[in-house]
Protein backbone atom coordinates (compact mmCIF):
# COMPACT_ATOMS: atom_id res chain seq x y z
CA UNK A 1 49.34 -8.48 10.25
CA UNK A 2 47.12 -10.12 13.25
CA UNK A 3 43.42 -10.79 13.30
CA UNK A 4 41.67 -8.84 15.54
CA UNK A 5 37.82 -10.60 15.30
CA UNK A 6 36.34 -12.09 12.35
CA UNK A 7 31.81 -11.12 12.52
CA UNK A 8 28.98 -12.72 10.18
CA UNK A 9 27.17 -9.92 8.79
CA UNK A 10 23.81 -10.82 7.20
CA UNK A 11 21.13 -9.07 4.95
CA UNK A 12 17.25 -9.81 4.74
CA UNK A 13 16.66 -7.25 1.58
CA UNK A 14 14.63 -9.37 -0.69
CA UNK A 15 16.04 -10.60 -3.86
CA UNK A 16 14.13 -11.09 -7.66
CA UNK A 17 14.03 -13.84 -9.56
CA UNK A 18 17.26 -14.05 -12.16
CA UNK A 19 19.39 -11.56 -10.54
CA UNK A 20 23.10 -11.75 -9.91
CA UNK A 21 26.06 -11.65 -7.31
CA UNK A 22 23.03 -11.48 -4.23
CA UNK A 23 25.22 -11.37 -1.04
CA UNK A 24 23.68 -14.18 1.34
CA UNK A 25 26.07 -14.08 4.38
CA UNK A 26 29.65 -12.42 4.56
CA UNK A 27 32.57 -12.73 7.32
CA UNK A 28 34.15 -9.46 8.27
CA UNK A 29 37.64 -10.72 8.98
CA UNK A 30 38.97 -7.49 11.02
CA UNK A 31 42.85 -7.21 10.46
CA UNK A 32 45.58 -4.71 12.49
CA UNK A 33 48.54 -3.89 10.53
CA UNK A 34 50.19 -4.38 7.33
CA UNK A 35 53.18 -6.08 7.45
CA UNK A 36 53.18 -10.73 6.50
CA UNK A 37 49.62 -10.01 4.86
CA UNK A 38 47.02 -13.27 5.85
CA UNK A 39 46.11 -15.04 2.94
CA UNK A 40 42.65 -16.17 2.86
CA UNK A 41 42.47 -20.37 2.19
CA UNK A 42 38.80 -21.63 2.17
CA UNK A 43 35.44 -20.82 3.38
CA UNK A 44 33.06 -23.20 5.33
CA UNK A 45 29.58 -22.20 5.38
CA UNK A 46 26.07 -23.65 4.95
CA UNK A 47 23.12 -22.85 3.05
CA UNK A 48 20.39 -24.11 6.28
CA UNK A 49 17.45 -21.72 5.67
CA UNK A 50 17.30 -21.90 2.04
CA UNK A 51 13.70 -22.73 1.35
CA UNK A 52 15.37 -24.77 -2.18
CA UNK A 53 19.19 -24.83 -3.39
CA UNK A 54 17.98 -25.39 -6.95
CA UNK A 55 16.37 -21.52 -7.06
CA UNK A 56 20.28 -20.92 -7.16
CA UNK A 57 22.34 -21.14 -10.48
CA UNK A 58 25.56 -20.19 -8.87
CA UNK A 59 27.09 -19.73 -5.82
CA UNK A 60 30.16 -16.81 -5.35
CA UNK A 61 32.42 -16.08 -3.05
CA UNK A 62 33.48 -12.50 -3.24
CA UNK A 63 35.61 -10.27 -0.96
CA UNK A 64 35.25 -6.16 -0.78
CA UNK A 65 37.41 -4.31 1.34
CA UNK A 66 36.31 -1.52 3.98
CA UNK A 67 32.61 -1.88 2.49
CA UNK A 68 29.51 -4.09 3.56
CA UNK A 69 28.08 -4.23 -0.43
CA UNK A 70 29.21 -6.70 -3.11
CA UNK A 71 28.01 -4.20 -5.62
CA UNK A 72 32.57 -3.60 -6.06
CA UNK A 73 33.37 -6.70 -4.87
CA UNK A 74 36.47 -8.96 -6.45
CA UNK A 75 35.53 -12.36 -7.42
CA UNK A 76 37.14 -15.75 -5.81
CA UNK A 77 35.76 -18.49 -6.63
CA UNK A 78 32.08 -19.34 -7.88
CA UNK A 79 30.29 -22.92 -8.07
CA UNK A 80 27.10 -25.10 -8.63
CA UNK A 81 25.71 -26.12 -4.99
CA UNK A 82 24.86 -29.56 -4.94
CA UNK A 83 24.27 -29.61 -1.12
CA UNK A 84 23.89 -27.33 1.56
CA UNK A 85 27.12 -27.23 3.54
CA UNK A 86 30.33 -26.31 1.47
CA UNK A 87 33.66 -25.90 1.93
CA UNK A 88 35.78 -23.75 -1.14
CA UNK A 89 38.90 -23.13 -1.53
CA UNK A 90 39.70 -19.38 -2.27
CA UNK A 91 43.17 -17.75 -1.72
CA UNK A 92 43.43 -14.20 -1.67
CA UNK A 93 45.80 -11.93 0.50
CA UNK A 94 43.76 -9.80 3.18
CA UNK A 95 44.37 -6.25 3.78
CA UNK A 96 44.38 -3.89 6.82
CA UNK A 97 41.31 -3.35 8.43
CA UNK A 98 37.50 -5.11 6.60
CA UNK A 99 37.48 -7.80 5.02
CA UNK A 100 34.27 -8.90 3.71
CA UNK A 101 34.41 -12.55 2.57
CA UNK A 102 30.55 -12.97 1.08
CA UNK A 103 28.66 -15.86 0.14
CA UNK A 104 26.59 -14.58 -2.59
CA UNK A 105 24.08 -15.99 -5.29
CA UNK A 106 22.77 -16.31 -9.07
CA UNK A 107 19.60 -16.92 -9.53
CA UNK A 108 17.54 -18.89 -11.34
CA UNK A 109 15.00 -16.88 -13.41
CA UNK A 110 12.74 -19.88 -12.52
CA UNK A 111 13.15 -19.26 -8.44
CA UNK A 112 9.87 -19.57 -6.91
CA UNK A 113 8.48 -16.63 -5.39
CA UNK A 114 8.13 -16.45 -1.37
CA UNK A 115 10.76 -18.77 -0.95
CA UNK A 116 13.93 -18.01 1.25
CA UNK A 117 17.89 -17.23 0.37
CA UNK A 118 19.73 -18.35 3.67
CA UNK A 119 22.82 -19.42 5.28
CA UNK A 120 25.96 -18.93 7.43
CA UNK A 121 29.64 -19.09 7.71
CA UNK A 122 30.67 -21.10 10.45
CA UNK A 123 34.76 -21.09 9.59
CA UNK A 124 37.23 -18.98 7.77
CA UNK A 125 40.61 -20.52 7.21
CA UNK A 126 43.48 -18.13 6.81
CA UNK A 127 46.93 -19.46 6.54
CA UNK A 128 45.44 -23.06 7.18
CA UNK A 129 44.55 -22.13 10.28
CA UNK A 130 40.06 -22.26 11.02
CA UNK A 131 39.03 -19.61 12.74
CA UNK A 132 35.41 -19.27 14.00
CA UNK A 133 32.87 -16.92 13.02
CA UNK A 134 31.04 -14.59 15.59
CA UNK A 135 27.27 -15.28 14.76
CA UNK A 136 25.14 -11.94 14.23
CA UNK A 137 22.60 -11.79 16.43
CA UNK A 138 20.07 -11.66 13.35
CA UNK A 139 19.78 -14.16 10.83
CA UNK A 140 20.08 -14.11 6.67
CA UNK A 141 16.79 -14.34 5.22
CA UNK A 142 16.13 -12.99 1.91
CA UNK A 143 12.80 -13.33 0.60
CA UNK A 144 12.74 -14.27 -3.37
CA UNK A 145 10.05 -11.88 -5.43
CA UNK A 146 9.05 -11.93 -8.79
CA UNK A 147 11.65 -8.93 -9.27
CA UNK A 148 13.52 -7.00 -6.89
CA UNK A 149 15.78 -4.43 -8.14
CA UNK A 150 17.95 -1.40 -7.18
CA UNK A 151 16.79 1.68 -9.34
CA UNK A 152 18.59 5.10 -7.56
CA UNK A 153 21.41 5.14 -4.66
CA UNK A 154 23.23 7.86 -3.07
CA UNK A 155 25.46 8.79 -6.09
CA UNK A 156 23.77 7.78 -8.81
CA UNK A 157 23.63 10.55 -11.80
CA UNK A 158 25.17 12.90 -9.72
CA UNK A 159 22.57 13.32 -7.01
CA UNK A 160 24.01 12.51 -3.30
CA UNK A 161 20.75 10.72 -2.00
CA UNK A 162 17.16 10.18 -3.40
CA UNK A 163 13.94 9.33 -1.67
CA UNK A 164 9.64 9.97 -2.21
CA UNK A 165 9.25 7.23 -5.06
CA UNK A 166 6.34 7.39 -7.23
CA UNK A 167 5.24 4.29 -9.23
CA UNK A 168 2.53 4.20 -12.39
CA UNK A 169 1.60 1.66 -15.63
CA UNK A 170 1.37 3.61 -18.29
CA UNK A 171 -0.95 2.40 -20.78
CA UNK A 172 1.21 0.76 -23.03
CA UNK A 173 2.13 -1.60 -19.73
CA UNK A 174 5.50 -0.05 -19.64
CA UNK A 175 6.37 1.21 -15.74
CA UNK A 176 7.64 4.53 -14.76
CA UNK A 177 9.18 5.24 -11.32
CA UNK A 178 9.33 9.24 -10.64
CA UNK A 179 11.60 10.01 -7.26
CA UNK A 180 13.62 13.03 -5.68
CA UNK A 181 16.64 13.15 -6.86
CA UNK A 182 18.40 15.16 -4.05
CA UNK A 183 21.40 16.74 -5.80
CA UNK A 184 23.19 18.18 -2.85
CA UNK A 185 21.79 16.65 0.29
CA UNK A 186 19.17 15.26 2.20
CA UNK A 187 16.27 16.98 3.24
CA UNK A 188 13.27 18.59 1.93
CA UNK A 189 12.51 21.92 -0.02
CA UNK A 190 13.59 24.30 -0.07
CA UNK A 191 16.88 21.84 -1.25
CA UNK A 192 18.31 21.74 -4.21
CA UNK A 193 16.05 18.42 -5.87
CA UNK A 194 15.30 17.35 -8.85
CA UNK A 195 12.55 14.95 -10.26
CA UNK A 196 13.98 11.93 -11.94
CA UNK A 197 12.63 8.79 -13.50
CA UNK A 198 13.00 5.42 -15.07
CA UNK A 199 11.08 3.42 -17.03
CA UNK A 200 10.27 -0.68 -17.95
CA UNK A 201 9.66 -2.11 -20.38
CA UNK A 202 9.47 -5.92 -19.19
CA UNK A 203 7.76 -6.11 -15.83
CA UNK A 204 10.67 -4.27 -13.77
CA UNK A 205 13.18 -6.72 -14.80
CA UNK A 206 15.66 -3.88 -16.58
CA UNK A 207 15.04 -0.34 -16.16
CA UNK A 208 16.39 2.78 -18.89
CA UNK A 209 19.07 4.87 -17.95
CA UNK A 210 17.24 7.81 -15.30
CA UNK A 211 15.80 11.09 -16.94
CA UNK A 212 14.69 14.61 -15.95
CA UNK A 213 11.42 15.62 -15.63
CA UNK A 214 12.16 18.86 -14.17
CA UNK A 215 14.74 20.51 -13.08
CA UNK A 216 14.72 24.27 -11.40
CA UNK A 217 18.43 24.75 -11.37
CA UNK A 218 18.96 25.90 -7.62
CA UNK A 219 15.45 25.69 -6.54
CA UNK A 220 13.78 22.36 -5.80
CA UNK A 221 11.15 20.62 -7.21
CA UNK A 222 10.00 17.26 -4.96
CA UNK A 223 7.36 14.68 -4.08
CA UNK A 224 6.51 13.69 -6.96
CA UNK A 225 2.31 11.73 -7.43
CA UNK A 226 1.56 10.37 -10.76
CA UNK A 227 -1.50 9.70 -12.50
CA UNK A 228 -2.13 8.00 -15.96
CA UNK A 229 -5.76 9.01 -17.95
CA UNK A 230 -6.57 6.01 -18.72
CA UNK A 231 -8.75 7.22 -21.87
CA UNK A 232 -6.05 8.89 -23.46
CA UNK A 233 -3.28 8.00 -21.89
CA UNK A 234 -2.01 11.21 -20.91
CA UNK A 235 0.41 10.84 -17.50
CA UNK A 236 0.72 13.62 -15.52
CA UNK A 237 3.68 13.78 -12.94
CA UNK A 238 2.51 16.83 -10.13
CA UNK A 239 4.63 18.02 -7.49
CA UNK A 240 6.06 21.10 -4.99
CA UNK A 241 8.80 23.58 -5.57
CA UNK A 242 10.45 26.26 -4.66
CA UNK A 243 9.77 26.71 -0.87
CA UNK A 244 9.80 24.66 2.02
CA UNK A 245 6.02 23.27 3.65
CA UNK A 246 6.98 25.45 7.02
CA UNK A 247 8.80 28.41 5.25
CA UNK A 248 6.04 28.69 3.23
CA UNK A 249 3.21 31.96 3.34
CA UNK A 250 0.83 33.23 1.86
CA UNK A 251 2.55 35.98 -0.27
CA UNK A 252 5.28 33.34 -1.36
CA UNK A 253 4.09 30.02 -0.89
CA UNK A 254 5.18 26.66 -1.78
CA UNK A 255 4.11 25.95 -5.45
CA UNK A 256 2.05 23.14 -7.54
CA UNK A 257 3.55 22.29 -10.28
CA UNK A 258 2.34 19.98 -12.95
CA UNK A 259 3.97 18.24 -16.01
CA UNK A 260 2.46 15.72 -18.67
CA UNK A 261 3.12 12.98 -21.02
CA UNK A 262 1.42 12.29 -24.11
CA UNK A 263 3.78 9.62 -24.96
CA UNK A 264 3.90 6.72 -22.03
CA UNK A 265 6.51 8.49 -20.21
CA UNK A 266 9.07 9.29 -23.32
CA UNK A 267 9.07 12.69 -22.85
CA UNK A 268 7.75 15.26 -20.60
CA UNK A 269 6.11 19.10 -20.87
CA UNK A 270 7.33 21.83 -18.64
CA UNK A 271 6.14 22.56 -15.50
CA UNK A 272 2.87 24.44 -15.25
CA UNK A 273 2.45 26.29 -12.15
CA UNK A 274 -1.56 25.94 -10.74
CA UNK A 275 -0.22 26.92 -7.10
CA UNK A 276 -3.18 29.58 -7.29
CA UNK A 277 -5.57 27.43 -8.56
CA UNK A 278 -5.76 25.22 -5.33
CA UNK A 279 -4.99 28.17 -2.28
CA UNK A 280 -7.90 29.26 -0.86
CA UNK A 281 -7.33 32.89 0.10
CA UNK A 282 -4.64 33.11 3.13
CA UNK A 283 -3.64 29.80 3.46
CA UNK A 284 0.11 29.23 4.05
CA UNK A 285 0.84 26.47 2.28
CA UNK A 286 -0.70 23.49 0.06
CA UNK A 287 0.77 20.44 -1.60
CA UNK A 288 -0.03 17.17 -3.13
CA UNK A 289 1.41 13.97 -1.34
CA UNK A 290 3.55 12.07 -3.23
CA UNK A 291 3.19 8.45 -4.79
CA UNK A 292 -0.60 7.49 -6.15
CA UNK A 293 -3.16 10.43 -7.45
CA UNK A 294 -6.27 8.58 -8.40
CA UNK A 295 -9.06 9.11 -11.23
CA UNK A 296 -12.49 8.56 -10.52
CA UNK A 297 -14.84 6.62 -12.94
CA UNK A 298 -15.92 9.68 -14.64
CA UNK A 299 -12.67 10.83 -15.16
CA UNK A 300 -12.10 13.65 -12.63
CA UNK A 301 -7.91 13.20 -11.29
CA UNK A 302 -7.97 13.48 -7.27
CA UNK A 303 -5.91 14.34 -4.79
CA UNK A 304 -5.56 14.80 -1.26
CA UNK A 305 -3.24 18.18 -0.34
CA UNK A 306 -2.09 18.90 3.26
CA UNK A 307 -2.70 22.51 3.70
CA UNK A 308 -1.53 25.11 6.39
CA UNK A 309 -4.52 27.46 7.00
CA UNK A 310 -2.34 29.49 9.40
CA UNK A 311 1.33 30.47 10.08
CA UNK A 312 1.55 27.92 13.03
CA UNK A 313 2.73 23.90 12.08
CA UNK A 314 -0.70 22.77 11.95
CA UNK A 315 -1.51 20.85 8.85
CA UNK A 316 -5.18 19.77 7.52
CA UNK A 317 -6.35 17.89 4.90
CA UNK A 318 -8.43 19.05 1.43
CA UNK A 319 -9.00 17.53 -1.94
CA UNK A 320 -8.01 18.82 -5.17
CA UNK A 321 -9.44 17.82 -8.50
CA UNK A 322 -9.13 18.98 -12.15
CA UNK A 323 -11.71 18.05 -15.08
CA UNK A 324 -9.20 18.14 -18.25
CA UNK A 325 -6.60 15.54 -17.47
CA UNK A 326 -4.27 18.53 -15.53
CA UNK A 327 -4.75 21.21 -17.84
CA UNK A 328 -6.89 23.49 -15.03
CA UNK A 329 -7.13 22.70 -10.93
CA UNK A 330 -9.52 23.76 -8.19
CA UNK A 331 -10.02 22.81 -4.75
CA UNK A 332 -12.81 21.76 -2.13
CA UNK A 333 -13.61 23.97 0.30
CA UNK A 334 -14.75 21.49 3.11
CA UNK A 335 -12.01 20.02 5.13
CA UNK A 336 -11.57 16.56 5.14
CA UNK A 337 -9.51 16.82 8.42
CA UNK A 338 -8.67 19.55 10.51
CA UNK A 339 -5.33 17.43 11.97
CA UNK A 340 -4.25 15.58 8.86
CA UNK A 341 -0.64 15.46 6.78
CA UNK A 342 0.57 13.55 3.70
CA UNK A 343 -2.95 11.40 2.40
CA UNK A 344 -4.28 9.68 -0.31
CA UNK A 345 -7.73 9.49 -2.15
CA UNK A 346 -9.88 6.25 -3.26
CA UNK A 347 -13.33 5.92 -4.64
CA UNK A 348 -15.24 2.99 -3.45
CA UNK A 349 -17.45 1.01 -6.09
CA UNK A 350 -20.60 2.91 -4.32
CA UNK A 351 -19.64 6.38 -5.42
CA UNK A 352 -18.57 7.36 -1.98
CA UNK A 353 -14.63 8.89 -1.79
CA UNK A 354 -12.40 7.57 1.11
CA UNK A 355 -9.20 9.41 2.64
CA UNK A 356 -6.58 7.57 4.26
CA UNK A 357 -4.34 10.08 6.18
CA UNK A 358 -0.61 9.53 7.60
CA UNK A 359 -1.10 10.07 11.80
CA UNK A 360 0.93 10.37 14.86
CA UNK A 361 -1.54 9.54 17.67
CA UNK A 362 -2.76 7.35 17.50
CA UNK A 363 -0.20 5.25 15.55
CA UNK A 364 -2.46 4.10 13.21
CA UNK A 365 -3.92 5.76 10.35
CA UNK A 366 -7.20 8.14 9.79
CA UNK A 367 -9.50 7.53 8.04
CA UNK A 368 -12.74 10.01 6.83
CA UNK A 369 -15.63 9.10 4.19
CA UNK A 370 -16.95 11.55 1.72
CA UNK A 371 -20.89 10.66 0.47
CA UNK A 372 -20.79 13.33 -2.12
CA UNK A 373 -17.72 13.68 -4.10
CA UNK A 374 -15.88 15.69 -1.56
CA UNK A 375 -18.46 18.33 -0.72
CA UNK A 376 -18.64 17.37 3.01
CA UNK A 377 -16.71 15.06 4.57
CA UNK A 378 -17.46 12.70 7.80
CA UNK A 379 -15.86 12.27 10.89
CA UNK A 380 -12.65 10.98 11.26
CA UNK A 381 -12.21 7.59 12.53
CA UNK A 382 -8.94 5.36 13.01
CA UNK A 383 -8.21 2.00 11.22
CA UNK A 384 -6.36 0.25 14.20
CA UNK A 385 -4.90 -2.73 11.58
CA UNK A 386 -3.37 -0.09 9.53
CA UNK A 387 -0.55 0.67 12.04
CA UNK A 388 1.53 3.68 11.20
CA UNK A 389 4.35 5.61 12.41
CA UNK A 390 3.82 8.81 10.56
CA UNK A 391 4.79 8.14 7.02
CA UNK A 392 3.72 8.51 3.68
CA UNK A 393 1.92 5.52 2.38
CA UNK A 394 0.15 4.36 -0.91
CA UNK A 395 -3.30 3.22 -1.34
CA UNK A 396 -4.86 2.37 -4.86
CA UNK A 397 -7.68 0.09 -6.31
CA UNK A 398 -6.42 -3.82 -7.37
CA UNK A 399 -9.93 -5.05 -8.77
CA UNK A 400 -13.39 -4.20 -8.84
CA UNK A 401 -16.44 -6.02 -9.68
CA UNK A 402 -17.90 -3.07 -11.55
CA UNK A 403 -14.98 -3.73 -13.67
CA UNK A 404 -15.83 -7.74 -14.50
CA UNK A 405 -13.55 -9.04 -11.53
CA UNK A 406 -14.50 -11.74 -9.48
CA UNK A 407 -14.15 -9.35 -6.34
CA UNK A 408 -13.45 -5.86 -5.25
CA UNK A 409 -9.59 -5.29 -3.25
CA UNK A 410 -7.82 -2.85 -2.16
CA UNK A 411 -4.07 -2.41 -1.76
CA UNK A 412 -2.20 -0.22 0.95
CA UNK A 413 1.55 -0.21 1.59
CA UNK A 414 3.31 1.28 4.62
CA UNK A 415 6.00 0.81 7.31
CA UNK A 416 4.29 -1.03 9.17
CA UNK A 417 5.68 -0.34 12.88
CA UNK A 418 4.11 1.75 15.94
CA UNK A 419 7.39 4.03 16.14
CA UNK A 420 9.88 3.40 14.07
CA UNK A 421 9.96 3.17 9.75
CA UNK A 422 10.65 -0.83 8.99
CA UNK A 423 8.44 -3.63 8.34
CA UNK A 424 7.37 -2.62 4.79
CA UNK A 425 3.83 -4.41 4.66
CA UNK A 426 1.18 -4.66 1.41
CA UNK A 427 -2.02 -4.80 3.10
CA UNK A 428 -5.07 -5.83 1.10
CA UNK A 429 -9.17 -5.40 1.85
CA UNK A 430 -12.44 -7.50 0.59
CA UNK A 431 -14.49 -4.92 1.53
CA UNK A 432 -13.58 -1.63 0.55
CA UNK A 433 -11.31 -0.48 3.26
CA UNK A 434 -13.43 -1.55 6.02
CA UNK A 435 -11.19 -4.30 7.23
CA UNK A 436 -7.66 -5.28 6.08
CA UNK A 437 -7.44 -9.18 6.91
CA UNK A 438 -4.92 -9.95 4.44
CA UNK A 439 -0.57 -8.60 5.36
CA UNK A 440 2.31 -9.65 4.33
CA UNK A 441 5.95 -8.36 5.20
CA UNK A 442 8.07 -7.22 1.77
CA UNK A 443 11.31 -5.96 3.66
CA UNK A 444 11.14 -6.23 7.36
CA UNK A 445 13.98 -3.91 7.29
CA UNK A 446 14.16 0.11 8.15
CA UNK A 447 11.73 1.14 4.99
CA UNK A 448 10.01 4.75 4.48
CA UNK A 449 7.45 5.86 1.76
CA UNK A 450 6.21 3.57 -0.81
CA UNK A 451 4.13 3.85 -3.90
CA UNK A 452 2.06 0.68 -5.70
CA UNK A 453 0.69 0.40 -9.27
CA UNK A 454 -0.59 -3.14 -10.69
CA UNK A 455 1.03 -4.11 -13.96
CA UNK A 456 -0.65 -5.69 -16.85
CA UNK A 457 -0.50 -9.19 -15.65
CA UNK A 458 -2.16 -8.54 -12.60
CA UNK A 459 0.73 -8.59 -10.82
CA UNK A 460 1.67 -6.03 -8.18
CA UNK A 461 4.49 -3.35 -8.20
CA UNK A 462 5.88 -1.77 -5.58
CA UNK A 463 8.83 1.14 -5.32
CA UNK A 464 9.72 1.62 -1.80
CA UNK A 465 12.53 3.44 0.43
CA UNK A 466 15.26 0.89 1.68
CA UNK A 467 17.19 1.74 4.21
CA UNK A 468 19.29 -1.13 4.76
CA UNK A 469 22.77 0.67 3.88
CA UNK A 470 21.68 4.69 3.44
CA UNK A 471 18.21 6.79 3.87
CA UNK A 472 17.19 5.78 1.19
CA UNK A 473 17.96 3.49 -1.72
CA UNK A 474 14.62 3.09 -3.89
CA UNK A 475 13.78 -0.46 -5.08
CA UNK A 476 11.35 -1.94 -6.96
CA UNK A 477 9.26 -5.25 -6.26
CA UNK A 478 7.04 -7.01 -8.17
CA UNK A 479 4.52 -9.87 -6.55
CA UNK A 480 1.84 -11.98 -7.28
CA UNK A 481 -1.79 -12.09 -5.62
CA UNK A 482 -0.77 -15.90 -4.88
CA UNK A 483 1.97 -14.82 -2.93
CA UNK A 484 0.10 -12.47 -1.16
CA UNK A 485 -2.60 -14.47 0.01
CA UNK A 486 -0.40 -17.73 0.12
CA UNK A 487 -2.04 -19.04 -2.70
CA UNK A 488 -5.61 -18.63 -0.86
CA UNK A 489 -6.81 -16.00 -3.76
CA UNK A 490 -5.78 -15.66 -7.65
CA UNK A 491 -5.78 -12.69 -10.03
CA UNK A 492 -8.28 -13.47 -12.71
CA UNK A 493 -9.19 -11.15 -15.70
CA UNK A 494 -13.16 -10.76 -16.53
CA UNK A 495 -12.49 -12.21 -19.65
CA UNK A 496 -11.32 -15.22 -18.04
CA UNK A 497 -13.90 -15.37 -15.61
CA UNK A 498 -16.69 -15.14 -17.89
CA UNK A 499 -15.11 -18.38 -19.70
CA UNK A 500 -15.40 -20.32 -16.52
């Protein structure tokens, strides 16, 4: 056996707070043939980057073979860091081909949020000899949230990928994540998908074992939007089946399909098909976009539905709505856009209803004001600081001071990137939506849709698509207003504010 080259690989997914075995940097020691196997002696690396060594409880040095995750990876040698550059002794035979020798982490459940997890190997020693390390022309940097864990990956309960997360609080404060569970493949309807879902009950720090909420056997059921009543409590998960947005017509169109929970997400009805109940005569096809559906203060449950009014590719924009918590749907007639696609629905604190639509060209995203509950709509304008490169996004209320709260914000999350999907980004607005002054990066890493809810706490959660190893793995993050802002703004509940 010969070395052929020996890499650094790093990572820059974020990590959470208390979680295990977190690869930091690796060293792909390439090998050619099998025969006097290297053994593997000690490791020389450095921790330079790491905003504070004492956010980690352990340091270990794994090795995986023919595979960049340390999700299988065998143990070497773990230990306390008391400094930032080590050296550790860990003998292991290599084999043919990858060798991944990673520096990974424990963390303290204490690790401050928005600091960094860093470093880099600058020597492998195999039979005593030191070998350098070919730098990667990116650097480890993984950003330290509140929680940050892996909830579905290609292979997980039998489905070979998932994407199109959708994140609620129910009102009990537990969380429930609702994604595509793409049994045989990637790709849209008309695919075999099913929805799937997980639920927390402590912040997003463990998740249950995933469930069904529907499952059509061959046909596919996808995109899941959730919505919690928050006077009774009822959730209702609503999504498409069946056919495929451009195979779609009007004598066999792409269906609406809606299922509830009485119980915080234990269990779930069947599917209730209202696909007439929001096609106005001869469209082609109609369906709600994934991630946030919103409820307005009198209780009506919105939605924004991208609609083909002909057989061509053209989609538009309309609003659906329903009265009884999901039990009966109609639609607006006016159209909120006549170029429009995936979109989602806010009302401001004056009454008025605001649509923010994914959008090509520009790359930025479109935005149109309704005065009167969706019965006309105004002309489309573009939010240049919302930069977008066609992709689903979320966009929900954080506080209002109708509600008690010291101010009114806004949330949106989105890849934030003129062409390609990376750069996950929370945005946040002071005055409803009309400018966005406050961003910060969550995963400046190849991302795709993303859905937000705000927990109990105040805190803010976050499941996104990461596409760091496979489109997609879905995560969830939860962060803080403080880290948001960098400590410029704090969430406050009315109660607390009137004490002041």
């Amino acid at each position: 056996m010969c070395i052929d080259t020996i890499i650094e690989v790093t990572t820059n997914t974020p990590v959470g707070r208390g979680n295990i075995n977190e690869g930091i940097v690796a060293a792909n020691v390439i090998t050619i043939g099998t025969g006097n196997p290297l053994e593997l002696t000690s490791l020389t690396f450095s921790l330079d980057g790491t905003t504070d060594i004492s956010d980690i409880k352990q340091i270990n040095i794994n090795l995986s073979f023919n595979s960049t995750r340390t999700s299988n990876s065998l143990l070497l040698k773990s230990l306390k860091p008391q400094k930032k550059d080590i050296t550790i002794i860990c003998n292991h035979s290599l084999h043919e081909g990858n060798n991944f020798i990673w520096v990974s982490a424990d963390l303290q459940s204490t690790a401050k949020e928005g600091n960094y997890l860093a470093g880099k190997i600058s020597s492998v020693t195999i039979d005593k000899i030191d070998y350098p390390v070919t730098p990667s022309a990116e650097k480890s940097n993984r950003l330290i949230f509140l929680e940050h864990k892996l909830l579905f990956s290609g292979g997980d309960y039998g489905s070979a990928n998932f994407r199109i997360p959708a994140l609620t609080t129910a009102n009990d404060g537990s969380l429930i994540v609702a994604v595509d569970a793409r049994v045989d493949r990637t790709g849209d309807l008309p695919n075999n998908i099913d929805i799937m879902y997980r639920r927390s009950f402590d912040q997003g720090n463990s998740w249950s074992d995933a469930s069904v909420i529907c499952d059509f056997g061959m046909y596919g059921a996808s995109d899941p939007a959730l919505v919690v009543d928050k006077k009774s409590g009822v959730i209702l998960c609503m999504f498409a089946s069946h056919i495929g947005l451009f195979h779609s017509t009007f004598d066999n169109p792409i269906r609406f399909q809606v299922c509830r929970s009485e119980d915080n997400g234990v269990s779930w009805s069947k599917p209730v098909d209202h696909t007439n109940s929001i096609y106005a005569p001869g469209w082609y096809a109609a369906w709600l976009a994934s991630g946030s559906a919103h409820q307005l203060r009198n209780g009506r449950i919105v939605g924004a539905i991208g609609v083909r009014q002909e057989a061509d590719y053209t989609i538009s924009n309309f609003m659906i709505y329903s009265d009884d918590v999901g039990l009966t749907w109609n639609y607006k007639s006016a159209q909120a856009s006549a170029i429009g696609d995936e979109a989602k629905i806010m009302e401001l604190d004056n009454g008025n209803l605001i649509m923010n639509i994914r959008n090509k060209t520009p790359n930025c995203r479109k935005i149109v004001v309704s005065e009167d509950g969706g019965d006309t709509w105004g002309a489309p304008f573009f939010q240049h600081e919302l930069i977008d490169p066609a992709v689903n996004a979320d966009f929900i209320r954080y506080t209002s001071v109708l509600d008690g709260y010291d101010k009114s914000r806004l949330l949106f999350s989105t890849a934030s990137h003129p062409t390609t999907r990376k750069n996950l980004t929370l945005f946040m607005s002071y005055d409803e939506g009309v400018t966005w002054p406050v961003s910060k990066v969550i995963y400046e890493g190849l991302s795709g849709y993303s859905s937000l809810t705000i927990l109990n706490d105040g805190t803010i959660g976050c499941a996104y698509e990461n596409g760091e190893f496979e489109e997609y793995q879905i995560y969830f993050v939860r962060l803080s207003l403080d880290w948001l802002t960098d400590g410029k703004d704090s969430y406050q509940r009315p109660n607390d504010i009137l004490r002041k």
